[in-house]
Protein backbone atom coordinates (compact mmCIF):
# COMPACT_ATOMS: atom_id res chain seq x y z
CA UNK A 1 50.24 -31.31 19.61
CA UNK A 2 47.25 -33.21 20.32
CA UNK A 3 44.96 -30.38 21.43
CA UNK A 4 45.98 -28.33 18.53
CA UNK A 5 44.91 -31.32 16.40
CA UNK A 6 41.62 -31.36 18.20
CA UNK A 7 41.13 -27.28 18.36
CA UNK A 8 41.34 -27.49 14.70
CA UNK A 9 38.88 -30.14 14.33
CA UNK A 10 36.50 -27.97 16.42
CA UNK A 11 37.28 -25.20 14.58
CA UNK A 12 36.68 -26.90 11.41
CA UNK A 13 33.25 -28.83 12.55
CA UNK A 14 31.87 -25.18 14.22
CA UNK A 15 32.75 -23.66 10.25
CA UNK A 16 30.52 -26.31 9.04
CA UNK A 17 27.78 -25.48 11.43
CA UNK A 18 28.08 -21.98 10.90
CA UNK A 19 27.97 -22.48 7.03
CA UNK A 20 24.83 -24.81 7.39
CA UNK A 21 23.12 -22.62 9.59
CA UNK A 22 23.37 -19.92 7.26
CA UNK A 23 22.37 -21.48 4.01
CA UNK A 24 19.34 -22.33 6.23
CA UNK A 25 18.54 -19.27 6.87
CA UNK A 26 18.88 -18.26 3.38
CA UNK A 27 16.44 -20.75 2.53
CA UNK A 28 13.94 -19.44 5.15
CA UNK A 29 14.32 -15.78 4.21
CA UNK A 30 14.31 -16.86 0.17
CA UNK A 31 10.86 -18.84 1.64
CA UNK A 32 9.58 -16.02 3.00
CA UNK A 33 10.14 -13.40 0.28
CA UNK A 34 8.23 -16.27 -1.99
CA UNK A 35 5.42 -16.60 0.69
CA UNK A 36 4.69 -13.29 0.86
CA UNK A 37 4.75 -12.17 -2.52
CA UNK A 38 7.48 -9.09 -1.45
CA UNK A 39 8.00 -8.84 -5.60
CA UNK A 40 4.67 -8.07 -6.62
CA UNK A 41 4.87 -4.75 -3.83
CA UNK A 42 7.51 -3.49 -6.75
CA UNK A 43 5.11 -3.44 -9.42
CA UNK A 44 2.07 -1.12 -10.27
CA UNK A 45 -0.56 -3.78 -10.71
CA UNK A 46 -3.00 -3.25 -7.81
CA UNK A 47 -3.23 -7.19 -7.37
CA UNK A 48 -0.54 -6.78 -5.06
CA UNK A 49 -2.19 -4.70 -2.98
CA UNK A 50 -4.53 -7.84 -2.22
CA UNK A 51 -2.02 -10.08 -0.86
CA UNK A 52 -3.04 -9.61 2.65
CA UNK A 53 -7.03 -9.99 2.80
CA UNK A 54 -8.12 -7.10 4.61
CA UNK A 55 -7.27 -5.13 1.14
CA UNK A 56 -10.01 -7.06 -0.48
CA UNK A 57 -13.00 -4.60 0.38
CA UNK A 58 -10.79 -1.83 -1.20
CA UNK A 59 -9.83 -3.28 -4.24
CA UNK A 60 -13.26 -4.99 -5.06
CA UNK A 61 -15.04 -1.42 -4.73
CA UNK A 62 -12.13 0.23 -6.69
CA UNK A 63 -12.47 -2.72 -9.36
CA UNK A 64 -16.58 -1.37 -9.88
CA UNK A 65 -15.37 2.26 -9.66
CA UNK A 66 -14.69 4.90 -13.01
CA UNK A 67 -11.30 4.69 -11.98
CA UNK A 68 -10.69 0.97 -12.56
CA UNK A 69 -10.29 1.62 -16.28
CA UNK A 70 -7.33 4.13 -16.57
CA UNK A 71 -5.54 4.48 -12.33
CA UNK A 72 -4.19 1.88 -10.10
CA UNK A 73 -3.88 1.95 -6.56
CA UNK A 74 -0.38 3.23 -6.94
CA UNK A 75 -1.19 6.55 -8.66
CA UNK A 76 -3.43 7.43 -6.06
CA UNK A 77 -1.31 6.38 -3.24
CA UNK A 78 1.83 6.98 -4.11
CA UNK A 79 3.63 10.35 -4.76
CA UNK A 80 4.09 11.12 -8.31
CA UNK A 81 6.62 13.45 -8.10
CA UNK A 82 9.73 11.38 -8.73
CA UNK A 83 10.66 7.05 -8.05
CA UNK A 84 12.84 8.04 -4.82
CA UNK A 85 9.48 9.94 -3.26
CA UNK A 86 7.48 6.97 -4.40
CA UNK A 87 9.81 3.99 -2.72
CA UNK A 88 10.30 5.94 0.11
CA UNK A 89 6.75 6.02 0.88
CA UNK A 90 5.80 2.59 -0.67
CA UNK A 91 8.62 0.94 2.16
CA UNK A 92 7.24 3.60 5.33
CA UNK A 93 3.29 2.51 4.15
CA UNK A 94 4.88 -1.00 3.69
CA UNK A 95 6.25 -1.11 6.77
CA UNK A 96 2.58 0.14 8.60
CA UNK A 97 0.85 -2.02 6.53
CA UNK A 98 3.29 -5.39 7.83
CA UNK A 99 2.73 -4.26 11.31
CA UNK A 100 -0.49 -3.60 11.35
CA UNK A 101 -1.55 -7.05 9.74
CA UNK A 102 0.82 -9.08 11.53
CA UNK A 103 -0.14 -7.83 14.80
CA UNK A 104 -3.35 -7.47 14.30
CA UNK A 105 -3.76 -3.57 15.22
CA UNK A 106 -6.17 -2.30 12.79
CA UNK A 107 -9.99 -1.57 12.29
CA UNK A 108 -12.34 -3.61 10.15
CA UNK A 109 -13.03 -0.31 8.37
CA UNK A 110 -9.44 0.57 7.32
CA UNK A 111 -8.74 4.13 7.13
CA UNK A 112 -5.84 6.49 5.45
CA UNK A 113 -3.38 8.13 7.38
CA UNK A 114 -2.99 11.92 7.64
CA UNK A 115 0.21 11.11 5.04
CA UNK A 116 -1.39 9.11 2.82
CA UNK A 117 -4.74 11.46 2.49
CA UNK A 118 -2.11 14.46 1.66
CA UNK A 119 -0.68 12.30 -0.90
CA UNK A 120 -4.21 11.06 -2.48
CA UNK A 121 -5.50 14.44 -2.30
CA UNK A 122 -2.48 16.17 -4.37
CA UNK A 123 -3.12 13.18 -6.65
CA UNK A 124 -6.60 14.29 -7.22
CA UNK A 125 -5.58 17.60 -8.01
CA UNK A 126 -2.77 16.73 -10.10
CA UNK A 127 -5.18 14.55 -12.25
CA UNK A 128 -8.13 16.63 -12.77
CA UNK A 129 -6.53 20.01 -12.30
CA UNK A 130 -9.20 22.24 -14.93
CA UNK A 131 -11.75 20.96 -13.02
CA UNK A 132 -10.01 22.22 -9.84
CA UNK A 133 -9.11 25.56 -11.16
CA UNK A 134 -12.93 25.85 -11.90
CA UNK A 135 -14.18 25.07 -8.72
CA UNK A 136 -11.74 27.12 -7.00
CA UNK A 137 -12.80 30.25 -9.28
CA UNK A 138 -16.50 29.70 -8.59
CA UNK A 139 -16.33 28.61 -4.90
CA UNK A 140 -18.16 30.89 -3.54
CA UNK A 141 -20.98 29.72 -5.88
CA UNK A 142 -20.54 26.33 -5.46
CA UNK A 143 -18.28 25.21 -3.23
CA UNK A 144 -17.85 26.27 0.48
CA UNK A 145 -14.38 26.00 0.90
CA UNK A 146 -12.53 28.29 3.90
CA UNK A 147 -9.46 28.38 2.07
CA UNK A 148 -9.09 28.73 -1.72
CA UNK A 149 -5.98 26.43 -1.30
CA UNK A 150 -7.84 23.36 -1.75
CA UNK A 151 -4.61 20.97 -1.03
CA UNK A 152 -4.42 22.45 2.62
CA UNK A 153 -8.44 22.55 3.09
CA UNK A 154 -11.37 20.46 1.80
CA UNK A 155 -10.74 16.74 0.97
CA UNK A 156 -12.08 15.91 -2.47
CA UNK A 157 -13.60 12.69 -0.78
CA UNK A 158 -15.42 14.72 1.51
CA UNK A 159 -18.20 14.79 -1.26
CA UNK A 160 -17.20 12.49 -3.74
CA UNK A 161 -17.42 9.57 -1.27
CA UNK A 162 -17.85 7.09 -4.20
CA UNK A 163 -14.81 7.63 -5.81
CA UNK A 164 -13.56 5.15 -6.25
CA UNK A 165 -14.20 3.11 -3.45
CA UNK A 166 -17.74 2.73 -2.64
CA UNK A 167 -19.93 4.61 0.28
CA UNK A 168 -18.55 2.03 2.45
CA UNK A 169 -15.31 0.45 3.36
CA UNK A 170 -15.26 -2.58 5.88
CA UNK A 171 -14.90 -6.01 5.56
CA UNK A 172 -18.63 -6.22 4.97
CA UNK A 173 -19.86 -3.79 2.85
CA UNK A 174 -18.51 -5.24 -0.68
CA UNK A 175 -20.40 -7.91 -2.00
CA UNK A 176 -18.11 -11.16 -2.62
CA UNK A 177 -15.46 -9.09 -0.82
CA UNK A 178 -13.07 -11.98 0.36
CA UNK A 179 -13.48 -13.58 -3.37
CA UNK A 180 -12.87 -10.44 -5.55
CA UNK A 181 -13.50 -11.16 -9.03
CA UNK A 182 -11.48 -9.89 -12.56
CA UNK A 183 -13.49 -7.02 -14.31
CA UNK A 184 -13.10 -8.65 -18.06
């Protein structure tokens, strides 16, 4: 009867344990969703997109650009087509993105993956689509395009290098890059 009595208060004391160790790591994760902002990636406003400083470059150039006015980072970014597209692809480029920064594995000059040009590039269309439908019409007048699908060939960056992030992109080539400023 004695070892039961004591097997029990084990069994009791490793409960407690168990039950404190989790609540701690509760705390921790709760911590580290606070730390690192994870909200603010639900949202639209392109402040988030700053919360790790090697977006600064980006989002000071897009601040100056035409496109600061009416399009955040997301509608260029993102799909459009539908919120499951758009979370599915917001967690995969969230995913890279925590990787990448954590572990240190990217370039100064950031660039877009193959996925994430398509989806800017249907953006562009989708968004100034009379201006595409001319261009395609009078390509061979103004435009050299080798395929009058413009989604599969030219990149709309490929001459409008400006838009909207600057000529440039590296963590030198924005002025006041690593304290961007609010456009007022």
């Amino acid at each position: 009867m004695e070892k039961k009595f004591r097997s029990e208060g084990a069994e009791e004391r490793i409960k407690k344990v168990a039950i404190f160790a989790s609540v701690i790591a509760i705390i921790i994760f709760i911590y580290l969703i606070y730390l690192s902002k994870a909200f603010s990636y639900l949202s639209k406003d392109p402040k988030a997109c700053i919360n790790c400083h090697v977006m600064n470059t980006q989002y000071a150039t897009w601040q100056r650009s035409s496109h600061a006015r009416d399009v955040t980072c997301i509608e260029c970014h993102l799909p459009t087509d539908g919120v499951i597209n758009k979370y599915i692809a917001k967690s995969v480029d969230g995913w890279n993105h925590t990787v990448a920064f954590t572990f240190d594995t990217y370039d100064n000059a950031i660039k877009i993956s193959d996925d994430g040009a398509s989806r800017v590039q249907k953006n562009c269309i989708s968004c100034h689509r009379s201006i595409v439908s001319t261009l395609i019409y009078n390509a061979d007048k103004y435009h050299n395009f080798d395929d009058e699908n413009i989604e599969n060939g030219r990149k709309c960056w490929s001459c409008h290098k400006e838009v909207p992030h600057g000529k440039v992109r590296s963590l030198t080539s924005a002025p006041d890059n690593l304290s961007v400023k609010e456009i007022k």
